[in-house]
Every structure is written in C-alpha cells, then in structure tokens.
N, C-alpha and C. Protein backbone atom coordinates (compact mmCIF):
# COMPACT_ATOMS: atom_id res chain seq x y z
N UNK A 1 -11.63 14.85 -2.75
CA UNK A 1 -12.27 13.77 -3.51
C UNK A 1 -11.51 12.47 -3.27
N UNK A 2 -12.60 11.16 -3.21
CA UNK A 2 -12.02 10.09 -2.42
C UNK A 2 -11.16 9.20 -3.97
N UNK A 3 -10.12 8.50 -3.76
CA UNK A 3 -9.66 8.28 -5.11
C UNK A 3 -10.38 6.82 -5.52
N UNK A 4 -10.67 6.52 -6.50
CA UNK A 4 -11.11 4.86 -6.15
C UNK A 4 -9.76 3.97 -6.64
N UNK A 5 -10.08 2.71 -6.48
CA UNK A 5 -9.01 1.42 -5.77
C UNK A 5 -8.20 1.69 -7.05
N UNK A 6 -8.82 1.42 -8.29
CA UNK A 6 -7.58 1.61 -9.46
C UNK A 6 -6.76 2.88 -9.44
N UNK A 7 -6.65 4.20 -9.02
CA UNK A 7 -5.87 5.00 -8.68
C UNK A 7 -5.14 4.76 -7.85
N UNK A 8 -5.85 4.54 -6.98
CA UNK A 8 -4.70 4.17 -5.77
C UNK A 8 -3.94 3.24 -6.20
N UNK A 9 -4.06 2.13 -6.83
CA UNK A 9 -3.06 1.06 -7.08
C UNK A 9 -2.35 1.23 -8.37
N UNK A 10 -2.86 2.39 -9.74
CA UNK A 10 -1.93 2.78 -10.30
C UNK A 10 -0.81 3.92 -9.50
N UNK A 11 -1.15 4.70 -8.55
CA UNK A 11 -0.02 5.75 -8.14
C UNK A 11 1.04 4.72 -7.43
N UNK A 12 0.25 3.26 -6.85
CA UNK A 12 1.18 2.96 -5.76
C UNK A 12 2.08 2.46 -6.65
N UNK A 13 1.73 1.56 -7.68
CA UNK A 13 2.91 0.34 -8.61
C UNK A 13 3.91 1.39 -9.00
N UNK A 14 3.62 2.94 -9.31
CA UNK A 14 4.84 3.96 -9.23
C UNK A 14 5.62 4.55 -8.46
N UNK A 15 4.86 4.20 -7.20
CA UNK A 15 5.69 5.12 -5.79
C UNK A 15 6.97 4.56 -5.87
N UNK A 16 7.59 4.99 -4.52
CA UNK A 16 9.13 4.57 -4.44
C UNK A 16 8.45 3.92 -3.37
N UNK A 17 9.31 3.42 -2.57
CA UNK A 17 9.42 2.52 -1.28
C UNK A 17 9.01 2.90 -0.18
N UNK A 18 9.47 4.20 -0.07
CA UNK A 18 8.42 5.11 1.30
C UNK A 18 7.21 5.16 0.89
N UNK A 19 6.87 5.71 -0.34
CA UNK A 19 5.62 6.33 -0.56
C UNK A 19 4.67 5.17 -0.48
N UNK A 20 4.99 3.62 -1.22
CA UNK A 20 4.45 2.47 -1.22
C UNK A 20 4.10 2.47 0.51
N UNK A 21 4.56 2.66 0.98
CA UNK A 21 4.50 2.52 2.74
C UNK A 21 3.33 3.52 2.83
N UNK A 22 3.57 4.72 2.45
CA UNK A 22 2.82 5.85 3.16
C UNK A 22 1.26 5.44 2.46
N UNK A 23 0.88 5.18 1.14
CA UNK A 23 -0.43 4.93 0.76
C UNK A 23 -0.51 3.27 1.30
N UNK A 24 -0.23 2.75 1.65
CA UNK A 24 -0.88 1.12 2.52
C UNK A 24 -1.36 1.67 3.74
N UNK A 25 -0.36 2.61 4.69
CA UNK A 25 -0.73 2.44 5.92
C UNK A 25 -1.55 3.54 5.91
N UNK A 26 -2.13 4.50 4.67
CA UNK A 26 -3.01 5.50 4.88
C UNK A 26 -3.98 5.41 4.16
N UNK A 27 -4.42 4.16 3.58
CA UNK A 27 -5.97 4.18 2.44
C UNK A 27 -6.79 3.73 3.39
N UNK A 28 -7.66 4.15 2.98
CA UNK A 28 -9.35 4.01 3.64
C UNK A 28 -10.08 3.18 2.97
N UNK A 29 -11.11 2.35 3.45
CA UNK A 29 -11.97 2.11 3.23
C UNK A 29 -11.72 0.88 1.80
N UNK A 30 -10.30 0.17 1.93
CA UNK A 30 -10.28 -0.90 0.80
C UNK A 30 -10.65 -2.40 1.82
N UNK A 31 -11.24 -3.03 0.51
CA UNK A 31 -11.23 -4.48 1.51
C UNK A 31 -9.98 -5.17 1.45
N UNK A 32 -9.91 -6.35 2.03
CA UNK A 32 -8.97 -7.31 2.19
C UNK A 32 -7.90 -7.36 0.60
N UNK A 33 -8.98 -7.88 -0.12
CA UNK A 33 -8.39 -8.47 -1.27
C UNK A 33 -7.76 -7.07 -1.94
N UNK A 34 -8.34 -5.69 -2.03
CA UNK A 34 -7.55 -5.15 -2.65
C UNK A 34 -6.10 -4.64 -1.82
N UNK A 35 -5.91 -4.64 -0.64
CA UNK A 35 -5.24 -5.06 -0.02
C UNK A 35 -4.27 -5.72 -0.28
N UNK A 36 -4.30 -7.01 -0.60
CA UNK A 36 -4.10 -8.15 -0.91
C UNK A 36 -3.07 -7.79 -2.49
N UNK A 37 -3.72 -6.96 -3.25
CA UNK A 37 -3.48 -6.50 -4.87
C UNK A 37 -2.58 -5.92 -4.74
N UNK A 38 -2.85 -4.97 -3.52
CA UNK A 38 -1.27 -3.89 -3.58
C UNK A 38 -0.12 -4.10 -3.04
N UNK A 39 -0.04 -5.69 -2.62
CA UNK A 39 1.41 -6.37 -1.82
C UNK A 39 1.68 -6.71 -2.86
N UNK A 40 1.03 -7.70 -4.05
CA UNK A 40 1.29 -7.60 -5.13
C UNK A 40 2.40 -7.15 -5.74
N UNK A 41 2.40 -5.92 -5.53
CA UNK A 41 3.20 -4.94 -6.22
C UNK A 41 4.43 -4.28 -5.17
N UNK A 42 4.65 -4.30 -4.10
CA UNK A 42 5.41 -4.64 -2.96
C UNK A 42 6.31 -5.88 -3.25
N UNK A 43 8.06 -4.85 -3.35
CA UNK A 43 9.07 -5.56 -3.45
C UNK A 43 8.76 -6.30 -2.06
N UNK A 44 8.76 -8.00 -1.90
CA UNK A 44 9.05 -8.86 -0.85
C UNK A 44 10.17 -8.45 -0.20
N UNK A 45 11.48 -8.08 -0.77
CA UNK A 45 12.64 -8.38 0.54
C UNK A 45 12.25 -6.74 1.44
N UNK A 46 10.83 -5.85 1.57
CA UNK A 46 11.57 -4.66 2.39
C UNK A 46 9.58 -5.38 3.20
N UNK A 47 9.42 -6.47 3.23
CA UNK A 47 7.97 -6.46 3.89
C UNK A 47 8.17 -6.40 5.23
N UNK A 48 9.39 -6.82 5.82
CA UNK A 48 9.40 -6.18 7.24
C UNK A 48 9.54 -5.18 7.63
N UNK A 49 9.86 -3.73 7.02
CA UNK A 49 9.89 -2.44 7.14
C UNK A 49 7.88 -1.91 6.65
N UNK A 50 7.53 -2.70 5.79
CA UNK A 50 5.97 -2.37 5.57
C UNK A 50 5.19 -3.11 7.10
N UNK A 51 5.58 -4.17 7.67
CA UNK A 51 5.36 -4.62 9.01
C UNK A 51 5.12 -3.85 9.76
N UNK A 52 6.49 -3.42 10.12
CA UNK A 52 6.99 -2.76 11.36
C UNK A 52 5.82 -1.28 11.06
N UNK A 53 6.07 -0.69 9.94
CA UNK A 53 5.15 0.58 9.91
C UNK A 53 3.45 0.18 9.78
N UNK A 54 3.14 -0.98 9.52
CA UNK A 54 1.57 -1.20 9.43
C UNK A 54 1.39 -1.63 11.32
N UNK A 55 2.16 -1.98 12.17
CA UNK A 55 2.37 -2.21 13.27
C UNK A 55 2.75 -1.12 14.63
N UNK A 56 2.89 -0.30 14.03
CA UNK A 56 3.01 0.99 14.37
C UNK A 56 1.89 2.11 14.32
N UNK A 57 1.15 1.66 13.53
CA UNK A 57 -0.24 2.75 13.80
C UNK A 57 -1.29 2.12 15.19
C-alpha cells in the first residue's frame, strides 16, 4: 500500500539522517513542492551528502 505525502513527511521529520536520505531518494510519485516540504525538514549543514546520494541514482 502506497503511503500518501503526509506519512511520508511525518516518518521523515522522525528519521535519522540516513533514513531522511533513504525516503528522498526513494519516494515516488511526489511533486516538486512536496519535495520542496521535505528539505524543509532536512538539517542544511549534511545537504551535500543528500546531493551526492540524490546524484548517484
């Protein structure tokens, strides 16, 4: 079962730092802006490690 955007962005604001990585570079089917919602919540000083792994698929 597919999760919708508010799940996904309540599990992510709890993940740790990998996991924040592992649900960005593995959700389906969000647009831009929610996208956009879940950097949001993405500590700024590790966005070049979220880079490097969104750059890598």
């Amino acid at each position: 079962m597919q999760k919708t955007f508010e799940e996904i962005k309540s599990i992510f604001i709890d993940a740790s730092l990998d996991e924040k990585i592992k649900i960005y570079t593995t959700a389906e089917n969000l647009t831009v802006e929610q996208f956009k919602e879940l950097l949001a919540y993405f500590p700024i000083k590790h966005l070049e490690k979220l880079e490097k792994a969104v750059n890598s698929k």
